[in-house]
N, C-alpha and C. Protein backbone atom coordinates (compact mmCIF):
# COMPACT_ATOMS: atom_id res chain seq x y z
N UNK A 1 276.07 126.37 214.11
CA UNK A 1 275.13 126.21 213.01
C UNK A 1 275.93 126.29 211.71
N UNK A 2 275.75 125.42 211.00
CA UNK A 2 276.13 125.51 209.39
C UNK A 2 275.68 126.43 208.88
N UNK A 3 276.67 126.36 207.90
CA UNK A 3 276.44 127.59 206.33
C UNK A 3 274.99 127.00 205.94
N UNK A 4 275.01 125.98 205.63
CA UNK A 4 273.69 125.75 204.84
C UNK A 4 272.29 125.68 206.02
N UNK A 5 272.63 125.68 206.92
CA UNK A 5 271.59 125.86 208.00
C UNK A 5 271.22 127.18 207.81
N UNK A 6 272.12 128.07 208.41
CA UNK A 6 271.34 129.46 208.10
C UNK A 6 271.30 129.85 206.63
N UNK A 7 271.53 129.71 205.99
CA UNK A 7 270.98 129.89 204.47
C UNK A 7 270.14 129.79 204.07
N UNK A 8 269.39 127.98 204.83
CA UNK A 8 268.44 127.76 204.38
C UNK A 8 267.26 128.86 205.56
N UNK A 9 267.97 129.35 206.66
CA UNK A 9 266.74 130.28 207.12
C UNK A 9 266.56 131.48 206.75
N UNK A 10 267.72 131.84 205.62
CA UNK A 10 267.75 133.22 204.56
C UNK A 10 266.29 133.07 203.81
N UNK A 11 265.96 131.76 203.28
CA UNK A 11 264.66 131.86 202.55
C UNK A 11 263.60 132.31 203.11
N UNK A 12 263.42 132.77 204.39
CA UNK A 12 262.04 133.03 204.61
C UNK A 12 262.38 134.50 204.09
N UNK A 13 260.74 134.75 204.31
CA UNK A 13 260.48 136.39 203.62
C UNK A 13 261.24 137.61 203.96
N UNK A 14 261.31 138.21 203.42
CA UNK A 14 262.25 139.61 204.09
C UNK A 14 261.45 140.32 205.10
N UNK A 15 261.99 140.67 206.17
CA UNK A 15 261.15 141.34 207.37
C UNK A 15 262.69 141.94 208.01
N UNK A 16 262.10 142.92 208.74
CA UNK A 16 263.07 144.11 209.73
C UNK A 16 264.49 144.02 209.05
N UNK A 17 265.87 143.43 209.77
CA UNK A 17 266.78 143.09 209.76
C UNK A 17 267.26 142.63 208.15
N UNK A 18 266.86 141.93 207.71
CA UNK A 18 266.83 141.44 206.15
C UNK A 18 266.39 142.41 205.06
N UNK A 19 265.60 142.83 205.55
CA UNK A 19 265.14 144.10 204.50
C UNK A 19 266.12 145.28 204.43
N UNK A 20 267.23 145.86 205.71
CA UNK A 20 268.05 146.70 206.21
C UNK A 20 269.18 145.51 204.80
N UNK A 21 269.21 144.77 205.02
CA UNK A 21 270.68 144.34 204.30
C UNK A 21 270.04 144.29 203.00
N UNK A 22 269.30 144.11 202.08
CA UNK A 22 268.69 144.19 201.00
C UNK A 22 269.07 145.42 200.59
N UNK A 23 268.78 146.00 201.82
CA UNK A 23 268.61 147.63 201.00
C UNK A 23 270.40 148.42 200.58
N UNK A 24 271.31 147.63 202.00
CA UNK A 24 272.52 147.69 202.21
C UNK A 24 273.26 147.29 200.48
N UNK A 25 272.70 145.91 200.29
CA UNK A 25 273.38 144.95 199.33
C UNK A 25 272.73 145.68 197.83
N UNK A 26 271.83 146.60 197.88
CA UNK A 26 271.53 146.92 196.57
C UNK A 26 272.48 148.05 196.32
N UNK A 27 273.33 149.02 197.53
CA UNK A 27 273.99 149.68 197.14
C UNK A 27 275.54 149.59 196.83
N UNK A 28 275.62 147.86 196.75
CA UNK A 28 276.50 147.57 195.66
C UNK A 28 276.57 147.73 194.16
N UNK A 29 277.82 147.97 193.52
CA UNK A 29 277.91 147.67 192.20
C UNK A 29 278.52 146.53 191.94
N UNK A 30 278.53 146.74 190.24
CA UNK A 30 278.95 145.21 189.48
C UNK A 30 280.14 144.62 190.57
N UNK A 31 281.37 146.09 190.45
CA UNK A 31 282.57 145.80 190.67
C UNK A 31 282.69 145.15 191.82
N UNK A 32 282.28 145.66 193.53
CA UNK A 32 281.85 145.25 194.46
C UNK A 32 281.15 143.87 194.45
N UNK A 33 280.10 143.73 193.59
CA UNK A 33 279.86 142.20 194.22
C UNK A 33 280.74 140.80 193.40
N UNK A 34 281.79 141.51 192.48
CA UNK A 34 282.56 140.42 192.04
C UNK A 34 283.60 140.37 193.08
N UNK A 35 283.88 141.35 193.64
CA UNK A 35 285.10 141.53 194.55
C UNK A 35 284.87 140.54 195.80
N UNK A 36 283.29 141.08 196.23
CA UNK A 36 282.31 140.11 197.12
C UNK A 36 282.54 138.31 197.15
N UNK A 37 282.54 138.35 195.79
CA UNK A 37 282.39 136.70 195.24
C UNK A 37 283.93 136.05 195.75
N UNK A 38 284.98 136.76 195.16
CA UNK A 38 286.22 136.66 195.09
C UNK A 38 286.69 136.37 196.78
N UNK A 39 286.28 137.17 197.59
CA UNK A 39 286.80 137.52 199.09
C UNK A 39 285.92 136.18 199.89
N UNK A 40 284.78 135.95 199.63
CA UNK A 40 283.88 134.95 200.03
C UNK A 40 283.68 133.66 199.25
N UNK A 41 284.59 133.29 198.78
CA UNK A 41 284.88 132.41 197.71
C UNK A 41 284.42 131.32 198.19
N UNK A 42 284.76 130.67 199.57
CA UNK A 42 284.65 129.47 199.80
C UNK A 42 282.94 129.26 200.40
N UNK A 43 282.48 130.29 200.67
CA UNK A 43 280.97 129.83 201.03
C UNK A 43 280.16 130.07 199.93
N UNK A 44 280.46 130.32 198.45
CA UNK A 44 279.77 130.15 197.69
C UNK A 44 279.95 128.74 196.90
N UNK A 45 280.89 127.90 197.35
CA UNK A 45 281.72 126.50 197.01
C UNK A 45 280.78 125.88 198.29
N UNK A 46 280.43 126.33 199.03
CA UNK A 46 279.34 125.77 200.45
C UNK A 46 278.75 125.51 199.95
N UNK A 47 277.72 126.20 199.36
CA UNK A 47 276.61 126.27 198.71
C UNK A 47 276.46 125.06 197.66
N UNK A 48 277.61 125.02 196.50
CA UNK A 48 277.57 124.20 195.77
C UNK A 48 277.47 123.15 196.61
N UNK A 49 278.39 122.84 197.43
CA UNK A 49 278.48 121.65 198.01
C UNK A 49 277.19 121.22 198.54
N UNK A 50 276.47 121.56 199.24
CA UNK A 50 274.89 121.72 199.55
C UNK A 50 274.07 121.87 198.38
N UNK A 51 274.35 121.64 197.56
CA UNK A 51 273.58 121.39 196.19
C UNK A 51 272.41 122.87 195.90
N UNK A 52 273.03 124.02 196.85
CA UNK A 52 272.03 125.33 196.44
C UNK A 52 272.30 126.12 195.17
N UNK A 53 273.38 125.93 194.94
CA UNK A 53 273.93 126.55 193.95
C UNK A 53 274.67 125.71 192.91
N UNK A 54 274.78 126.18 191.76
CA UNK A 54 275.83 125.24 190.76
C UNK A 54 277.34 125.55 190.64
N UNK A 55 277.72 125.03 190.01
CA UNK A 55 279.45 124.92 189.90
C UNK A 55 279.39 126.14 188.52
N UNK A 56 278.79 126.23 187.45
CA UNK A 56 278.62 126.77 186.63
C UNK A 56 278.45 128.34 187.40
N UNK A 57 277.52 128.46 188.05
CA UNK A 57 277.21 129.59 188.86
C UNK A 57 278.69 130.66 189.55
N UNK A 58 279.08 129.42 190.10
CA UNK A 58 280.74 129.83 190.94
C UNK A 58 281.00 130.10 189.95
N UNK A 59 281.47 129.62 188.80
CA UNK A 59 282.75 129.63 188.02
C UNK A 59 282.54 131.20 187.09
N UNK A 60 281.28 131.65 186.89
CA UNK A 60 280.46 132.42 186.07
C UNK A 60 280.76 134.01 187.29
N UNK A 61 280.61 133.60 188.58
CA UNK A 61 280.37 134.38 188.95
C UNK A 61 282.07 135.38 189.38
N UNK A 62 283.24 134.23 189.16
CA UNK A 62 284.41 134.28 189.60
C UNK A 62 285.32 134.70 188.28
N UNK A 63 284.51 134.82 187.21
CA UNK A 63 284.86 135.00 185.88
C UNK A 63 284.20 136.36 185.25
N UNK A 64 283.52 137.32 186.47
CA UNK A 64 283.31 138.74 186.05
C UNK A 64 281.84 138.97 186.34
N UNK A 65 281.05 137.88 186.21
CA UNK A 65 279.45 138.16 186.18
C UNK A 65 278.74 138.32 188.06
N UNK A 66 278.48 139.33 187.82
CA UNK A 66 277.50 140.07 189.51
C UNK A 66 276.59 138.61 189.92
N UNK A 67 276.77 138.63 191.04
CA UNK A 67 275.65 137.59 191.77
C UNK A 67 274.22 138.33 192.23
N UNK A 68 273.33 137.85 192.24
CA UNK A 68 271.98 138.68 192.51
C UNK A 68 272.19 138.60 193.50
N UNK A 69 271.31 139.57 193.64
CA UNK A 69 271.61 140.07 195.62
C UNK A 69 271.01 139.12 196.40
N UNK A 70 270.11 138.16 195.96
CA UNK A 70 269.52 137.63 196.90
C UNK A 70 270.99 136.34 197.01
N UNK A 71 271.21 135.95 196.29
CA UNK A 71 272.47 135.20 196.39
C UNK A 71 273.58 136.20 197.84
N UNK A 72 273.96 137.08 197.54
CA UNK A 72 274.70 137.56 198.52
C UNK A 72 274.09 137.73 200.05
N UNK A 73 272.85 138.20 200.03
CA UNK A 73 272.28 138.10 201.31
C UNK A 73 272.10 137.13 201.67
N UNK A 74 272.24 135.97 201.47
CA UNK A 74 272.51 134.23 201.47
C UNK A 74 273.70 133.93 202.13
N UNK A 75 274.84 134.98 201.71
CA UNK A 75 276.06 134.64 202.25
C UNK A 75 276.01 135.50 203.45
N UNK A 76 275.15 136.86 203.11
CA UNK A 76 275.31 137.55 204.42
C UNK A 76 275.24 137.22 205.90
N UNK A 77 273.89 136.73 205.09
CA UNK A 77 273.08 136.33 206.75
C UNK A 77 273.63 135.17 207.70
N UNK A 78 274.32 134.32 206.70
CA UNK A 78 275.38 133.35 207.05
C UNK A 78 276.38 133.39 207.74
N UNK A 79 277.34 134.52 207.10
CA UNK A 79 278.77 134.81 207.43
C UNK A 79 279.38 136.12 208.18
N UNK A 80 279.52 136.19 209.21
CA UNK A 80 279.61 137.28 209.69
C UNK A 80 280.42 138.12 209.26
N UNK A 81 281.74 137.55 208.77
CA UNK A 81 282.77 138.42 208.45
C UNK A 81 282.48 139.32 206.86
N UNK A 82 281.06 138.39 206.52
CA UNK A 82 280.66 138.89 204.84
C UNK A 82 279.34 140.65 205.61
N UNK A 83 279.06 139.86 206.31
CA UNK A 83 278.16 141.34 207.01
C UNK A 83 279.08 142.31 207.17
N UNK A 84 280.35 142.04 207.95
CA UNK A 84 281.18 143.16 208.58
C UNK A 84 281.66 143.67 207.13
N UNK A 85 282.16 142.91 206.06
CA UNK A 85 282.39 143.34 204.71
C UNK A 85 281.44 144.31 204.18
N UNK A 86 280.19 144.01 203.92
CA UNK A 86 279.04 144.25 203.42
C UNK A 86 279.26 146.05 204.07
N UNK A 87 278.74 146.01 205.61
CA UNK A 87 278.84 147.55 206.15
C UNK A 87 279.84 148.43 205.60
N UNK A 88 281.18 147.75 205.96
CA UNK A 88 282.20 148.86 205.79
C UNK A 88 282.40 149.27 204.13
N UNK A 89 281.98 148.41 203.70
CA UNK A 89 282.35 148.69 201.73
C UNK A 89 280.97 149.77 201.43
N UNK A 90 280.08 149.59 202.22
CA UNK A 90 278.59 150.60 202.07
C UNK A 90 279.27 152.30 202.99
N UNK A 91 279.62 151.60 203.65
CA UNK A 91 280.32 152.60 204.75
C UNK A 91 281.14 153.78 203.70
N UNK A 92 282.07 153.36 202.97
CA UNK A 92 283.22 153.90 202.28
C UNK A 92 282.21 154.65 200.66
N UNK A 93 281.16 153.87 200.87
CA UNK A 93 279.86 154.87 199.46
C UNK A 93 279.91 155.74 199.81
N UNK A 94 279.57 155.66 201.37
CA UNK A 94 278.37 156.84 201.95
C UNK A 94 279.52 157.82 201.94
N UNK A 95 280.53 157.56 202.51
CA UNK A 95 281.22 158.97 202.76
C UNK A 95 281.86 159.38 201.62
N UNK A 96 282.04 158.65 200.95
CA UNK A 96 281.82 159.11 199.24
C UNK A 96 281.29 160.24 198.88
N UNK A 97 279.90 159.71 198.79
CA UNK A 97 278.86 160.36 198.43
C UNK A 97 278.77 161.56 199.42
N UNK A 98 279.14 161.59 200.50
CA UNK A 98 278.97 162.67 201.40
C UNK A 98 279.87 164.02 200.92
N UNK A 99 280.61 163.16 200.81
CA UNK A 99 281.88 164.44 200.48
C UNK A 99 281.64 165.07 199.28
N UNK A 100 281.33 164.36 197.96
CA UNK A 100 280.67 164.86 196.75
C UNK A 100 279.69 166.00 197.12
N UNK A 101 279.19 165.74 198.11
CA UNK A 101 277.48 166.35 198.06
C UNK A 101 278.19 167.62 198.66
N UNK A 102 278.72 167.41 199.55
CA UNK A 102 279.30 168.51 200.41
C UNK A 102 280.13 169.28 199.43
N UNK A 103 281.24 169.01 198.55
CA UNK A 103 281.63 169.85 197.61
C UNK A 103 280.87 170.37 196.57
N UNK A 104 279.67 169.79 196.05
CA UNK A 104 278.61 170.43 195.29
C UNK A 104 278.14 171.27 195.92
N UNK A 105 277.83 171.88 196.70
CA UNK A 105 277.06 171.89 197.71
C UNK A 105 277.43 173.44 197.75
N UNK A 106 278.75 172.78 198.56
CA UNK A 106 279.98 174.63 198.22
C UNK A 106 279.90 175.42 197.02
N UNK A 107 280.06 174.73 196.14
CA UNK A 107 280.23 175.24 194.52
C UNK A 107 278.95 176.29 194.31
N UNK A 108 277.78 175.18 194.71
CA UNK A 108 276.20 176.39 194.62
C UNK A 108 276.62 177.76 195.27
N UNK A 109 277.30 177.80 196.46
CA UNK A 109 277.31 178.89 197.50
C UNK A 109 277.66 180.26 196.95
């Protein structure tokens, strides 16, 4: 199946599975989804090519400016290696955030 095949089955509504990566892809930042853009470069050049997206868009988005998430869950649902991206960069928050919490945590004690 093509990029633009499943892309175009990204448009239906968010339900189970899609809603899990929504929720995944919102706990990106700016920095992350330019990095996103950068690493997945060529299926957002798919897109153009499939007339979903503009050239202006790429060039905007490869030049510092965040892609909306629904744009990335576009690539997600598409690209596997952008899912396996997607987890492990959420992956590396969480235990982030874990460890923060856990040293706050101590400090109260």
């Amino acid at each position: 199946m093509s990029l633009t095949e499943m892309v175009s089955k990204a448009n239906s509504p968010v339900e189970g599975k899609e809603k899990d990566l929504v929720f995944l892809i919102s706990m990106l930042d700016k920095e992350d989804k330019i990095e996103f853009v950068r690493t997945f470069e060529s299926d957002f050049w798919s897109l153009v090519e499939n007339k979903m997206l503009t050239k202006t868009a790429v060039y905007k988005f490869l030049s510092g400016y965040a892609p909306s998430d629904e744009r990335i869950l576009r690539i997600v649902e598409a690209d596997g290696e952008a899912r396996k991206w997607l987890i492990e960069r959420v992956k590396e928050k969480a235990k982030k955030a874990l460890q923060i919490i856990s040293e706050m945590e101590a400090e109260e004690e």
